[in-house]
N, C-alpha and C. Protein backbone atom coordinates (compact mmCIF):
# COMPACT_ATOMS: atom_id res chain seq x y z
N UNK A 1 117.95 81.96 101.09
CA UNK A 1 117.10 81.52 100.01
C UNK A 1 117.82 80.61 99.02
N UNK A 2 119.36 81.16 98.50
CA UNK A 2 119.56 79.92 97.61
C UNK A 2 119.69 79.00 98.14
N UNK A 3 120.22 78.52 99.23
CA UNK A 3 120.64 77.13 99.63
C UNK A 3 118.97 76.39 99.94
N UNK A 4 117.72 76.98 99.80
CA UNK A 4 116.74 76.40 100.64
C UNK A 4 116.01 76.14 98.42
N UNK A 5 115.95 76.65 97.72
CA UNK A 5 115.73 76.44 96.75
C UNK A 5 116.60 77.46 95.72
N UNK A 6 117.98 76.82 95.06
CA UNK A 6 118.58 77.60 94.12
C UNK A 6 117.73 77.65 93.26
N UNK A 7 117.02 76.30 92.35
CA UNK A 7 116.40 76.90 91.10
C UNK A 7 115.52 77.75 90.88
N UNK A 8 114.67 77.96 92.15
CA UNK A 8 113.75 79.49 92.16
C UNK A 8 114.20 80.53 92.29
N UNK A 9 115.38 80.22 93.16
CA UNK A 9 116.40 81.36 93.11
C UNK A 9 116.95 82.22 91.78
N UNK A 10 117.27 81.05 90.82
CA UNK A 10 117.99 81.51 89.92
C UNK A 10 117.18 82.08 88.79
N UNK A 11 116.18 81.54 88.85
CA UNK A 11 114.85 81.94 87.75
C UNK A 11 114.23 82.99 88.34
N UNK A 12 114.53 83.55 89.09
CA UNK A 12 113.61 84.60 89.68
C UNK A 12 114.80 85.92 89.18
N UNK A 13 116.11 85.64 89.17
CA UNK A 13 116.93 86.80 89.18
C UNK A 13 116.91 86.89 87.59
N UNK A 14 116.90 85.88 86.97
CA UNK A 14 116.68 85.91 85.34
C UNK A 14 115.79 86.66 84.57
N UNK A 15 114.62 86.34 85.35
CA UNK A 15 113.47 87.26 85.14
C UNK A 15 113.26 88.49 85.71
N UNK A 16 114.69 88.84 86.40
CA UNK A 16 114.77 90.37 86.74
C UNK A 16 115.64 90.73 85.67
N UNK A 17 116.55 90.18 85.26
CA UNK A 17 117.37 90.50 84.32
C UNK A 17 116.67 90.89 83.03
N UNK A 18 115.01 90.78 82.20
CA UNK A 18 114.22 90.57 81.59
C UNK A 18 113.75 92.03 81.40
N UNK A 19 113.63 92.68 82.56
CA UNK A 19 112.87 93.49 82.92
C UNK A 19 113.62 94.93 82.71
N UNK A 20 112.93 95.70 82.01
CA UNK A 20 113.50 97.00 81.53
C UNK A 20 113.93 98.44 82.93
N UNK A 21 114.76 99.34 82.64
CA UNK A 21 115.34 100.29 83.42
C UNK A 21 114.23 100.62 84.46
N UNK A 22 113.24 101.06 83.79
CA UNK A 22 111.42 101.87 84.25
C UNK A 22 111.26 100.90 85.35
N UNK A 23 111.09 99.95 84.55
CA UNK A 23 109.94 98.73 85.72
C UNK A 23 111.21 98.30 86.95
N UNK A 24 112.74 98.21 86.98
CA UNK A 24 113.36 98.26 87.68
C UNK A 24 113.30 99.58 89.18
N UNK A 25 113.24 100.70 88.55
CA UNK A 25 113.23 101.48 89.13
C UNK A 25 112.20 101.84 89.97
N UNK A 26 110.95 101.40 89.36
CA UNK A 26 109.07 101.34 89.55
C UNK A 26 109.42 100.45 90.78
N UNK A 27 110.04 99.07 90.61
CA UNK A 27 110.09 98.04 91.65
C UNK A 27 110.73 98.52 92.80
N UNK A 28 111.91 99.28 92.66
CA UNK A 28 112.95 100.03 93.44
C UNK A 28 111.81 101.29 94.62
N UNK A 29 111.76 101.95 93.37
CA UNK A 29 110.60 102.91 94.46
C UNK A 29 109.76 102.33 95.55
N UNK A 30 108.90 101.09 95.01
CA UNK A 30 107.60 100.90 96.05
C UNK A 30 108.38 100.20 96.82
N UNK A 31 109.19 99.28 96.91
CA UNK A 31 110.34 99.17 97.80
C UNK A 31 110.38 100.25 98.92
N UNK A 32 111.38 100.99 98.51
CA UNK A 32 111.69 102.23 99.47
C UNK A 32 110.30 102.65 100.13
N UNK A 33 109.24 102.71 99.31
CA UNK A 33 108.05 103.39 100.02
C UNK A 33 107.21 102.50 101.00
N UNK A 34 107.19 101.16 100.82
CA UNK A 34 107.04 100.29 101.81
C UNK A 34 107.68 99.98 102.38
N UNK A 35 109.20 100.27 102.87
CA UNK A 35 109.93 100.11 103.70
C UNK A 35 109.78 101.25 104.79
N UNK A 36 109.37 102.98 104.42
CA UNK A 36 109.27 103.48 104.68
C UNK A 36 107.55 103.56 106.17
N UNK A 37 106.66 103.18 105.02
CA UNK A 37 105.51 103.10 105.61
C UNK A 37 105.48 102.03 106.77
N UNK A 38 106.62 101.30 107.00
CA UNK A 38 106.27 100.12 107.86
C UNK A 38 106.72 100.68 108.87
N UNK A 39 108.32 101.25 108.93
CA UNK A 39 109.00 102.49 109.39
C UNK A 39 108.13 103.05 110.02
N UNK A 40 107.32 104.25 109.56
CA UNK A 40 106.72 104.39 110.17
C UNK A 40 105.46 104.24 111.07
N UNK A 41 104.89 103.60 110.50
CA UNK A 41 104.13 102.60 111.47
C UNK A 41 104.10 102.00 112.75
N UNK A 42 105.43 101.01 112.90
CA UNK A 42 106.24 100.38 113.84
C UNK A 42 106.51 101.20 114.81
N UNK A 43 107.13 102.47 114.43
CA UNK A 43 108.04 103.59 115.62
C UNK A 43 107.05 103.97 116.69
């Protein structure tokens, strides 16, 4: 991704940097839980 567009790159991690502990963690979870559900799905 950076080499195909850094400046979206870099503005996208900025605006993670923005973002409080909660909503990090909120993002973190559905993560794991859609990684999970695809997981299982796929198998």
């Amino acid at each position: 991704m950076p080499m195909l567009s850094p400046g979206v790159w870099r503005n996208t991690f900025q605006n993670i940097l923005k973002l409080h502990d909660g909503q990090l963690r909120f993002i973190g979870l559905c993560s794991v839980l859609i990684g999970l559900v695809l997981i299982w799905t796929l198998a």
